[in-house]
Each structure stands twice: as structure tokens, then as C-alpha cells.
C-alpha atoms as a PDB file:
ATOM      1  CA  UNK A   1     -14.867  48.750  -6.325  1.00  0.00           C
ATOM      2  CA  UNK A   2     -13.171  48.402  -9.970  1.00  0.00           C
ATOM      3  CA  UNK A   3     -16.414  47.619 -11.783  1.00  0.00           C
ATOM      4  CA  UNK A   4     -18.084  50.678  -9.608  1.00  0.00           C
ATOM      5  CA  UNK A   5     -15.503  53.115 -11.350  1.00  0.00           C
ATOM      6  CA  UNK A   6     -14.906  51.458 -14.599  1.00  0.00           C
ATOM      7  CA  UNK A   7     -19.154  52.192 -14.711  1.00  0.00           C
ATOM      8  CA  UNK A   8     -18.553  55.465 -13.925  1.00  0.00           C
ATOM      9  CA  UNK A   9     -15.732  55.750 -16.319  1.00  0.00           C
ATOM     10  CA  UNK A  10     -17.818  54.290 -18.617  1.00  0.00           C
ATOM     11  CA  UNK A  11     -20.940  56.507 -18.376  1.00  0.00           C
ATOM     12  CA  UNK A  12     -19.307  59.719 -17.481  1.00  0.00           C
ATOM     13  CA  UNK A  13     -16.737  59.737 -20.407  1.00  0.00           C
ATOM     14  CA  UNK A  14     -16.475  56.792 -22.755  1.00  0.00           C
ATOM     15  CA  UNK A  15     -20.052  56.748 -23.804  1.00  0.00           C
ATOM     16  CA  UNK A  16     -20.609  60.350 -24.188  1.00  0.00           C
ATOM     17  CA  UNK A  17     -17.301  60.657 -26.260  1.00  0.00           C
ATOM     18  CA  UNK A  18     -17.937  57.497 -28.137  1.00  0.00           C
ATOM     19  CA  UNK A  19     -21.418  59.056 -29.531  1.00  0.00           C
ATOM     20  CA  UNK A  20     -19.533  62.198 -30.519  1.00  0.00           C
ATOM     21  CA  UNK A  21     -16.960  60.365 -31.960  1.00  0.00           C
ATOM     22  CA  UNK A  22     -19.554  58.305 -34.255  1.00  0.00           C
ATOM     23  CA  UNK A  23     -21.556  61.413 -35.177  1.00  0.00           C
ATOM     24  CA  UNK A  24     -17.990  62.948 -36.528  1.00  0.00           C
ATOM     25  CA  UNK A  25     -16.839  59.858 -38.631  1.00  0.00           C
ATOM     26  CA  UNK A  26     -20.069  59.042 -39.905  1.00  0.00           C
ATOM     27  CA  UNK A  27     -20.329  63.178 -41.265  1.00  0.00           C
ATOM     28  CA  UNK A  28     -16.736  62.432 -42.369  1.00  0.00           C
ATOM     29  CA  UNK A  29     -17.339  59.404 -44.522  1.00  0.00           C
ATOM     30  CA  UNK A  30     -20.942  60.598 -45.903  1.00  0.00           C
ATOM     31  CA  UNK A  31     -19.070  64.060 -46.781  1.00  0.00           C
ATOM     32  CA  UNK A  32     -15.603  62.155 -47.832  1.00  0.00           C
ATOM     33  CA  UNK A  33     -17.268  59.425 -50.181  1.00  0.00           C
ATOM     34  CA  UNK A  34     -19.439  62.549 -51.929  1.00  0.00           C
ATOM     35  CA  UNK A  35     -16.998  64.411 -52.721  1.00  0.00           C
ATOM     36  CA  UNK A  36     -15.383  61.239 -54.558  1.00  0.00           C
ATOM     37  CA  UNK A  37     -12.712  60.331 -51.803  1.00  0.00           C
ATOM     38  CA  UNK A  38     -14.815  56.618 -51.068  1.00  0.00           C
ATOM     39  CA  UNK A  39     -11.070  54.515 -51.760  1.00  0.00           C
ATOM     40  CA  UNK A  40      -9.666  56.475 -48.709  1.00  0.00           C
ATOM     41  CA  UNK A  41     -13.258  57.810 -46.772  1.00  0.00           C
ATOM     42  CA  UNK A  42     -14.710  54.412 -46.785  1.00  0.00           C
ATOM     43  CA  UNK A  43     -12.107  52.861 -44.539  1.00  0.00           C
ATOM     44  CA  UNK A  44      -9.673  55.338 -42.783  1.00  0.00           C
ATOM     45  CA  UNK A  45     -12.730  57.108 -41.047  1.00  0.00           C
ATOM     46  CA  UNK A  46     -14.254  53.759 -39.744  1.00  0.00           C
ATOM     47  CA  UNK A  47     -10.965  52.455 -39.199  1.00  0.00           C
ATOM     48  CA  UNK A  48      -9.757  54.432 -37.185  1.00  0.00           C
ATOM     49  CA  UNK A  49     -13.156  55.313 -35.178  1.00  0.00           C
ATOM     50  CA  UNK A  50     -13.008  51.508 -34.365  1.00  0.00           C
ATOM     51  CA  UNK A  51      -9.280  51.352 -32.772  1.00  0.00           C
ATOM     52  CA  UNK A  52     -10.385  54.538 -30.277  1.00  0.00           C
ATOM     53  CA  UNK A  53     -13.225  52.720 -29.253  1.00  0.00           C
ATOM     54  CA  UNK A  54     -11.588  49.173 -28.604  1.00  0.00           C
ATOM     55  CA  UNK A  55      -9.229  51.508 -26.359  1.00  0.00           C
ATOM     56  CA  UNK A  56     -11.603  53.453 -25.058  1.00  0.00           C
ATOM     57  CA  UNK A  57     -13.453  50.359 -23.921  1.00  0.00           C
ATOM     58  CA  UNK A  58      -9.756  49.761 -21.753  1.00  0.00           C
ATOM     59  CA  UNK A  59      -9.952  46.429 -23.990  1.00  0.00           C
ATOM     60  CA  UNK A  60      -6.220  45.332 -24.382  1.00  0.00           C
ATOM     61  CA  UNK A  61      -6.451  43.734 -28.372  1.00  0.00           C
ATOM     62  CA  UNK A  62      -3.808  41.046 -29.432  1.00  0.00           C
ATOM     63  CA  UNK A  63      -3.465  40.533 -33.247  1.00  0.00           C
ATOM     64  CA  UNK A  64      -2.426  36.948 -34.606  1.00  0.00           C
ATOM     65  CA  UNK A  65      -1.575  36.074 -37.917  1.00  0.00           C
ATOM     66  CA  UNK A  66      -1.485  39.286 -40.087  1.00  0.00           C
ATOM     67  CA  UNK A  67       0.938  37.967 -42.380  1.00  0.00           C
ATOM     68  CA  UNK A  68      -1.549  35.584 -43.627  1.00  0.00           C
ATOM     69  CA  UNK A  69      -2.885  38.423 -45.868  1.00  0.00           C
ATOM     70  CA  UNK A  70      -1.887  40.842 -48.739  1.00  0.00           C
ATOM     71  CA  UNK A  71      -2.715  44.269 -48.875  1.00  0.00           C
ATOM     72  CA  UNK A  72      -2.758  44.385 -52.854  1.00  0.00           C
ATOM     73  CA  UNK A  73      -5.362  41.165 -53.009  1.00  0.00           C
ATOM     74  CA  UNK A  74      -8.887  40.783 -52.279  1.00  0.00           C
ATOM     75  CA  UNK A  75     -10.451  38.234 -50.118  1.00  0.00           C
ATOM     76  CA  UNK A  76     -13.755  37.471 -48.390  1.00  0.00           C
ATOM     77  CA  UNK A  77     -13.380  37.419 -45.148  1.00  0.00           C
ATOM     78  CA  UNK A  78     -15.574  34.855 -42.816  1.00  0.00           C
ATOM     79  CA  UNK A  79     -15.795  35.300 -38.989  1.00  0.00           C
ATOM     80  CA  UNK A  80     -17.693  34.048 -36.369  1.00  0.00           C
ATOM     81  CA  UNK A  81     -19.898  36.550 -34.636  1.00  0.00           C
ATOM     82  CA  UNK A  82     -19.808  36.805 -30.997  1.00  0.00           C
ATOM     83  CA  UNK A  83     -21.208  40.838 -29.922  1.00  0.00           C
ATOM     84  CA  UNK A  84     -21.064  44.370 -31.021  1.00  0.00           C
ATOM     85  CA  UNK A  85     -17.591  44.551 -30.035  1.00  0.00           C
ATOM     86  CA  UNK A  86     -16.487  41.462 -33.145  1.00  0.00           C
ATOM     87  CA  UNK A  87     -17.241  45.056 -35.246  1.00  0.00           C
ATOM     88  CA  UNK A  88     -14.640  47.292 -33.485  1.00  0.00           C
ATOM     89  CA  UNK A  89     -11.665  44.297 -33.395  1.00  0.00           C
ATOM     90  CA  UNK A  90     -12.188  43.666 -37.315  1.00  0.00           C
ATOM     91  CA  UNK A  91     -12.113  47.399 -38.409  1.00  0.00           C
ATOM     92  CA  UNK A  92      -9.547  48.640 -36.318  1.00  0.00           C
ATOM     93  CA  UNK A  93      -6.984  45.726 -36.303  1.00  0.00           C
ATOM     94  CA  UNK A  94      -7.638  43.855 -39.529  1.00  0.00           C
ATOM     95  CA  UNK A  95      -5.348  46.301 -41.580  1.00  0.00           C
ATOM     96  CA  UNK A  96      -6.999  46.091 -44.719  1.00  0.00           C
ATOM     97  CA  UNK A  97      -9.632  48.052 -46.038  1.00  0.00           C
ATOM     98  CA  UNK A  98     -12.981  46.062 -46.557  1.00  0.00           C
ATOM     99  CA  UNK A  99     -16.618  46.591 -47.259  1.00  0.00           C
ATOM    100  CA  UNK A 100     -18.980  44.861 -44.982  1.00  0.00           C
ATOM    101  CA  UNK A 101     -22.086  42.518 -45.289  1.00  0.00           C
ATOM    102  CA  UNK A 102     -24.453  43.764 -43.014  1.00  0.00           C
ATOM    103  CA  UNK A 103     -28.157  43.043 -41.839  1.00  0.00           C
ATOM    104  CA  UNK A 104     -30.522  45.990 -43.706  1.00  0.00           C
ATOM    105  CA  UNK A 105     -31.468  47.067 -40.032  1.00  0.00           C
ATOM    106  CA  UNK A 106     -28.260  48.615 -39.766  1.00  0.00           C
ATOM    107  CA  UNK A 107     -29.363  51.340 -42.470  1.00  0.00           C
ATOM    108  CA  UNK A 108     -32.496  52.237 -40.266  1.00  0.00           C
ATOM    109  CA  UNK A 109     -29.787  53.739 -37.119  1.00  0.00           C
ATOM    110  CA  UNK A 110     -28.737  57.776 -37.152  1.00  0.00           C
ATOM    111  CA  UNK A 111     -26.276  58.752 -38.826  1.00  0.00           C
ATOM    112  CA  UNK A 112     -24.563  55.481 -38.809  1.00  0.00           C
ATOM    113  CA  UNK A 113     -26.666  53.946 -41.626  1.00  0.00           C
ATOM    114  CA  UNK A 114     -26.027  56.738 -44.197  1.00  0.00           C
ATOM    115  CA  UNK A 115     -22.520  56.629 -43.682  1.00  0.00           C
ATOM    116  CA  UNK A 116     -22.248  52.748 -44.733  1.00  0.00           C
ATOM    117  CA  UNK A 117     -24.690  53.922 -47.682  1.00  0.00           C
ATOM    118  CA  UNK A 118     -22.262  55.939 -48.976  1.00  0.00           C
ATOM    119  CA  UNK A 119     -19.123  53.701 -48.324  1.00  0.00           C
ATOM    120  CA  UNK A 120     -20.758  51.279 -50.495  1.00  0.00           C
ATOM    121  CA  UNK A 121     -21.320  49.155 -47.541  1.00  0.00           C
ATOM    122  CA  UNK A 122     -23.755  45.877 -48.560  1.00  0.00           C
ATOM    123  CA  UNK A 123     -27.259  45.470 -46.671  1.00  0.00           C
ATOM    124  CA  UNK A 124     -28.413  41.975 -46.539  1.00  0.00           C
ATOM    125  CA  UNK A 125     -32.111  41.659 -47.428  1.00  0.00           C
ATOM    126  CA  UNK A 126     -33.594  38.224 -46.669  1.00  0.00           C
ATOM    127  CA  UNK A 127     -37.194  39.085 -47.060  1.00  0.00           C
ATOM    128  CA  UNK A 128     -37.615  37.200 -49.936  1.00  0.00           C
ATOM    129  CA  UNK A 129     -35.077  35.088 -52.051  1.00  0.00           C
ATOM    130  CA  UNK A 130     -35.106  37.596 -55.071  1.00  0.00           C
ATOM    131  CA  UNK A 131     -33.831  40.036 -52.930  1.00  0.00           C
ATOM    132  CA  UNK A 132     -31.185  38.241 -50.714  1.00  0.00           C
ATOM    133  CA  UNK A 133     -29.842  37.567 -54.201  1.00  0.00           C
ATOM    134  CA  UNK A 134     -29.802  40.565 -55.048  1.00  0.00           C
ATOM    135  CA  UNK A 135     -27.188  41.253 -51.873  1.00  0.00           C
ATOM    136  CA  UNK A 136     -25.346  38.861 -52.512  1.00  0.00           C
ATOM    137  CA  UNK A 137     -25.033  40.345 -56.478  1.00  0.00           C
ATOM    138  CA  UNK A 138     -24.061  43.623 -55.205  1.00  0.00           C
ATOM    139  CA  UNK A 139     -21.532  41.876 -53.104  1.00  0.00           C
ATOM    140  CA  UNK A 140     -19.839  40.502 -55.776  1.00  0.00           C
ATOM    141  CA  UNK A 141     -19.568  43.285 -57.915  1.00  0.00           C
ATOM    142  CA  UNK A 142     -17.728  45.117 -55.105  1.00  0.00           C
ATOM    143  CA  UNK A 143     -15.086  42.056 -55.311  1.00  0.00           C
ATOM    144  CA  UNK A 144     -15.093  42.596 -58.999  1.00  0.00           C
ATOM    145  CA  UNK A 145     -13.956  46.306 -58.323  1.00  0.00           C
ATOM    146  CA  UNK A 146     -11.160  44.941 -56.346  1.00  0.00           C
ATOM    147  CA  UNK A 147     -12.497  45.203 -52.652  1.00  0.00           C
ATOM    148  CA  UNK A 148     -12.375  42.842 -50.212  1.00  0.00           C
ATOM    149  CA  UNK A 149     -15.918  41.845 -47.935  1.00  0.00           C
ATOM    150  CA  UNK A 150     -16.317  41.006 -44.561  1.00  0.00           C
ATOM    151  CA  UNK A 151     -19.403  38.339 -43.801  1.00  0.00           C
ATOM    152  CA  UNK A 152     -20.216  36.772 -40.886  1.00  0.00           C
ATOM    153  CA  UNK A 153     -21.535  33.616 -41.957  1.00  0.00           C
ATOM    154  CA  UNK A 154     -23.915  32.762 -38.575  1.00  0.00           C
ATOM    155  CA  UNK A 155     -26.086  35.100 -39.594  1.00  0.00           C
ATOM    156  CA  UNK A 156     -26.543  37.004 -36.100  1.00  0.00           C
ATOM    157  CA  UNK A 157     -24.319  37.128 -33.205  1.00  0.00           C
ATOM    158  CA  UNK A 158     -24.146  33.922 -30.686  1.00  0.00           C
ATOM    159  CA  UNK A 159     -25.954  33.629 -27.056  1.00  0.00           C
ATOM    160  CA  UNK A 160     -23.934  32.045 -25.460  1.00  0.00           C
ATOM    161  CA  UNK A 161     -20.483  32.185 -27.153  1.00  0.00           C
ATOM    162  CA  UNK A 162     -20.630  29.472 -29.035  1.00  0.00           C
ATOM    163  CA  UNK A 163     -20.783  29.070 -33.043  1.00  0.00           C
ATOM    164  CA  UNK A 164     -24.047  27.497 -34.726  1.00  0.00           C
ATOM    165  CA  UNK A 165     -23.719  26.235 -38.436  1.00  0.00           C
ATOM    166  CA  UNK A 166     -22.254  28.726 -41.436  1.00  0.00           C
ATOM    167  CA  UNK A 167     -24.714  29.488 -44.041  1.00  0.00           C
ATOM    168  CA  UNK A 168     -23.748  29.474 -47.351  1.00  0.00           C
ATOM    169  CA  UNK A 169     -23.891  32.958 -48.723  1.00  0.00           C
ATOM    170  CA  UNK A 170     -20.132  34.154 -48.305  1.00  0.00           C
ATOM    171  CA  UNK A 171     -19.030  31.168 -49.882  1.00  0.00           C
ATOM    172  CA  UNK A 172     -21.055  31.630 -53.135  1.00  0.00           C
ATOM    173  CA  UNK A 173     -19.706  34.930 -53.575  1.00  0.00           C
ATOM    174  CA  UNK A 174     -16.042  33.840 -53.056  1.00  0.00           C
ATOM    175  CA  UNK A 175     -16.207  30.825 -55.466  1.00  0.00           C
ATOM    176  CA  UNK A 176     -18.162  33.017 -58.310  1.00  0.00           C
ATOM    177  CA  UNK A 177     -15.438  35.395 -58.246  1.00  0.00           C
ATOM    178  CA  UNK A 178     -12.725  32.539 -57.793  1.00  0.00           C
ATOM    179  CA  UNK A 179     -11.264  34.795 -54.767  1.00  0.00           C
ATOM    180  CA  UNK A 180      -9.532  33.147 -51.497  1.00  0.00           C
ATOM    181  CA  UNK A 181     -11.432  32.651 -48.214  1.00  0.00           C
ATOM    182  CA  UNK A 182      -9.719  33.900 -45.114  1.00  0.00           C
ATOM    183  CA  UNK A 183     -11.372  32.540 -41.704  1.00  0.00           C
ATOM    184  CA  UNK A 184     -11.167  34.916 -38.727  1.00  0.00           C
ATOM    185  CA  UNK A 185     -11.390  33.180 -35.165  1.00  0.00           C
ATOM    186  CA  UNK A 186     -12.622  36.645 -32.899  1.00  0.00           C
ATOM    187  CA  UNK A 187     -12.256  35.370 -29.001  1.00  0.00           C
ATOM    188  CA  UNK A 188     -13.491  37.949 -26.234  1.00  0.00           C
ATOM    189  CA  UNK A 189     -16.072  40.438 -27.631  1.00  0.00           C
ATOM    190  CA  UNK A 190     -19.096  38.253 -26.278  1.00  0.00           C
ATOM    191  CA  UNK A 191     -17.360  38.922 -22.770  1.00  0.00           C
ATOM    192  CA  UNK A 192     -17.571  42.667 -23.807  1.00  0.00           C
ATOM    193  CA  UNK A 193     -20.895  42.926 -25.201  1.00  0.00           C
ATOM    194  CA  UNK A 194     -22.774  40.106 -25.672  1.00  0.00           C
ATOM    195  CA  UNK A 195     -25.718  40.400 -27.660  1.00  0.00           C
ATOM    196  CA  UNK A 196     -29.416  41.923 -25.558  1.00  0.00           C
ATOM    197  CA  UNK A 197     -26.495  43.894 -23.237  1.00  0.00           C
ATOM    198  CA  UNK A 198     -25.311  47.394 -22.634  1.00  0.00           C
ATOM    199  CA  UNK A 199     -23.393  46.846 -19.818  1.00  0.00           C
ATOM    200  CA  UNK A 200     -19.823  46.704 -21.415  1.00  0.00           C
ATOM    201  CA  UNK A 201     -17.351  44.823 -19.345  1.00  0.00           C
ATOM    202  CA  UNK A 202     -13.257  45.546 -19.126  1.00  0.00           C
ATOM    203  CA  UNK A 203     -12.066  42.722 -21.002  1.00  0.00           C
ATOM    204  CA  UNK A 204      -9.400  41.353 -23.409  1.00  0.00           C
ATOM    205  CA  UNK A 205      -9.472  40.197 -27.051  1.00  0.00           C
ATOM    206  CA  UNK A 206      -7.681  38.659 -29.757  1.00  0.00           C
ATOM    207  CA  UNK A 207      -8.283  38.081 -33.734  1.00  0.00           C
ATOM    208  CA  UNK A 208      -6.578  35.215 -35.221  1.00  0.00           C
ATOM    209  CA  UNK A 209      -6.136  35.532 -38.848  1.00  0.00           C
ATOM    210  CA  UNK A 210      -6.010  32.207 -40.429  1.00  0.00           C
ATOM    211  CA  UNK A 211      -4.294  31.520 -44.210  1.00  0.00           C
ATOM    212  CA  UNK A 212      -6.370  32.142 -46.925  1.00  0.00           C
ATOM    213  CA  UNK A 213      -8.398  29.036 -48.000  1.00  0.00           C
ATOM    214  CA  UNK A 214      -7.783  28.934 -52.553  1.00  0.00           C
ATOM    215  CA  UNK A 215     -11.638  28.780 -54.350  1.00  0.00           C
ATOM    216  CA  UNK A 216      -9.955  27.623 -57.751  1.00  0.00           C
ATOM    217  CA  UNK A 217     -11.700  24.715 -59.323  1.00  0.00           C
ATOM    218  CA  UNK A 218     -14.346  24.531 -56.659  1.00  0.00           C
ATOM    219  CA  UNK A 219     -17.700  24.243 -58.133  1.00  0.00           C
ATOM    220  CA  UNK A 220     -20.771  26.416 -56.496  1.00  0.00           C
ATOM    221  CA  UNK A 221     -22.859  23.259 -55.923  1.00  0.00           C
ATOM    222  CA  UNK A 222     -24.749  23.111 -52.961  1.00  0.00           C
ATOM    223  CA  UNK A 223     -22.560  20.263 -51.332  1.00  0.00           C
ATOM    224  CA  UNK A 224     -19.432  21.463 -52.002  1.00  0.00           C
ATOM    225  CA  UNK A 225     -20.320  25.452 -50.516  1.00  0.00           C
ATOM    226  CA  UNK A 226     -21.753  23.544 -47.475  1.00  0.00           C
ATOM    227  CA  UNK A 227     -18.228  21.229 -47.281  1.00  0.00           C
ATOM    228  CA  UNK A 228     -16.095  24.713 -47.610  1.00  0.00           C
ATOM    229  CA  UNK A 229     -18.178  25.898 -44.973  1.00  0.00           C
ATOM    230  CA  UNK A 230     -18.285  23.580 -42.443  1.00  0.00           C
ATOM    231  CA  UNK A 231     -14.327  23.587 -43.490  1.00  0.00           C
ATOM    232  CA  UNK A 232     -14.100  27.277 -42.439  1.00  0.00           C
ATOM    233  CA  UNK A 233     -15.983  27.020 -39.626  1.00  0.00           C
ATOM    234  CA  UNK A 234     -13.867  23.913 -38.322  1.00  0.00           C
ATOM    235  CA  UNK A 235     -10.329  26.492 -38.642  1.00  0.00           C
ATOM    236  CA  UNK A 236     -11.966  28.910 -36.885  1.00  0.00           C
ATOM    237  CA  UNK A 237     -13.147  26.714 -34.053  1.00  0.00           C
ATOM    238  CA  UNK A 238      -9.443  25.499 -33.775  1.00  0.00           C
ATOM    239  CA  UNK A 239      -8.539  28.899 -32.152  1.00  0.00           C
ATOM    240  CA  UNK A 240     -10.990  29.521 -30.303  1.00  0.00           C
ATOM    241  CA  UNK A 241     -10.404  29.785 -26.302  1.00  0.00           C
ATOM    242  CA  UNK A 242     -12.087  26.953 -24.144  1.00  0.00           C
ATOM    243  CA  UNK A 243     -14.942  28.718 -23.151  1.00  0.00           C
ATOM    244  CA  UNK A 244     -16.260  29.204 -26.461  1.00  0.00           C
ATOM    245  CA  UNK A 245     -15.819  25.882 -27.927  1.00  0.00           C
END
């Protein structure tokens, strides 16, 4: 009888207002970052758009580990990637603002894909190697400019809630610009929304923010990105609840 009405509670009202909502930040953020306003348009908007949907959702959110991070210094960011929903926890609850590393397929959806154009979002192109370079250049000259990224180092979201190796790409990008790596353990989104699904489900979630992992005097060989990497990926797996381990 619950899941009957949270369906209905979830067709009738969440979904419809969710769609609005999204049509009204994205217009806000393409309009915001146009008019020159892309320090305060490229996050608050999103930001916030994220936290009304985690509640909307009825998904109770517990936050571990914010005072890992400062506010005034950039990072990367490395998470693993367990639904649609690891999206909504990290913008809503991180609490600092950050640019994303996204797949280019993103771009192609209404309304959505303009507004991450114009918040200098990054779209990952791995059609050829020239131009998955190229993203990862354009990533690091948004960490030159101060920003912090977001990169989920998978590469696509899990089936069946477990992690499969870290590629190298965030990694490269963090030791170039000599910037720390902070490893994000996301538990309960793949209960939400796991990936091929659009049948949300009522269900909790927590973000553990681990300390930030120093990139000074590492070398950007390919052993040594692989050993941070598996490193990351080992912190992350330390927090993660039993069922996903």
C-alpha cells in the first residue's frame, strides 16, 4: 500500500513539478551565465534545483565529512557512480561550487544541455583520442581559473552497485595542475535509480567526503596515475555499505 501511493505521489506531483522545476533553472542559468553572472549562475541554480529534488524524491540525505574540504581551494573531485540520483546528492550537498565532467550525450537533452553549455560545464568526447584530449584540456583550464571538477572515474554508472576499475583521466588533470584529489564514497542512489530504470524508489543516502589526497611530486606516468587510482578507488570502497562492496 506505501509503494501504491508513493507511485502516485510520484507521478501525480513529483515528476510533473520536477520537469517544471528543470525547465526554470536551466532558463535561469542559460540567462544568468549570459548576462555575465556564470561565478554565481553556474552553481546556485543547479544547486539548489538538486537539494528540492533529493527531497522531493522523500530521500532522507546524510552528509559525512564536509570538513575535509575548503571553500577557497580547488580540488578534483572523484566518485564512484552508482544512478541518476549520485547527480542530485553531489550538487545539492557537496557545498562547493564545481564544474562537472560529463558524457557529450548530456548536451543532446532539452534544455538541460544548453544550460551546462553555458555554465562552462565539460563534455567528454571519446570518439577519438585527439578529442578526449581535448576534454580533458578544457578541464584543466577550468582548474587553472580556480574551479573545482567533479569526474566520475568509472566512466558510466554501475549495474549492479558495485565499482569496476578507475580510468585514468581525472587523475591526469589533477597531477598537471598539482591540485589535491578528494574521493567521494556515494551509498544509496543505485537503490533510487539504478541505471535502465524509471521507477524511483523511497530510499536513503549518504556522501562520505574523504580528505583530500596531495598530487605534489607525483609524476603523470602511466603507473603512477593507475597506482593513485586504484588508491582512490580503494578509500572510497572503505565506506561503502555491505551491499555494494
Amino acid at each position: 500500500m506505501v509503494r501504491i501511493l508513493y507511485i502516485l505521489y510520484l507521478w501525480l506531483f513529483m515528476v510533473p513539478v520536477f520537469v517544471v522545476l528543470t525547465i526554470l533553472t536551466a532558463v535561469t542559468v542559460i540567462v544568468g551565465c549570459l548576462l555575465g553572472g556564470e561565478r554565481i549562475f553556474a552553481y546556485y541554480p543547479g544547486m539548489i534545483w538538486s537539494w528540492l529534488t533529493c527531497h522531493l524524491a522523500l530521500c532522507p540525505v546524510k552528509v559525512k565529512g564536509r570538513e575535509n574540504i575548503d571553500r577557497k581551494k580547488s580540488y578534483v573531485f572523484v566518485s564512484n557512480h552508482q544512478g541518476a540520483f549520485d547527480i542530485f546528492l553531489i550538487y545539492g550537498f557537496l557545498g562547493v561550487p564545481i564544474k562537472w565532467v560529463m558524457k557529450a550525450g548530456i548536451s543532446k537533452i532539452p534544455f538541460v544541455g544548453a544550460a551546462c553549455r553555458a555554465a562552462g560545464f565539460i563534455f567528454v568526447d571519446n570518439s577519438t583520442r585527439k578529442a578526449a584530449t581535448r576534454s580533458v584540456q578544457e578541464a584543466e583550464r577550468c582548474l587553472r581559473n580556480g574551479a573545482s571538477v567533479i569526474v566520475f572515474p568509472e566512466g558510466s554508472r554501475t549495474y549492479d552497485g558495485k565499482m569496476i576499475r578507475f580510468k585514468k583521466g581525472a587523475y591526469q588533470m589533477a597531477v598537471d595542475q598539482h591540485l589535491p584529489i578528494v574521493p567521494i564514497t556515494l551509498n544509496g542512489p543505485f537503490d533510487v535509480l539504478p541505471i535502465g530504470s524509471l521507477n524511483i524508489h523511497r530510499h536513503k543516502m549518504e556522501m562520505v567526503i574523504h580528505p583530500p589526497i596531495s598530487t605534489e611530486g607525483m609524476e603523470a606516468s602511466h603507473k603512477e596515475l593507475q597506482q593513485i587510482a586504484d588508491q582512490t578507488q580503494e578509500i572510497i570502497a572503505s565506506a561503502l555499505w555491505e551491499q555494494y562492496k
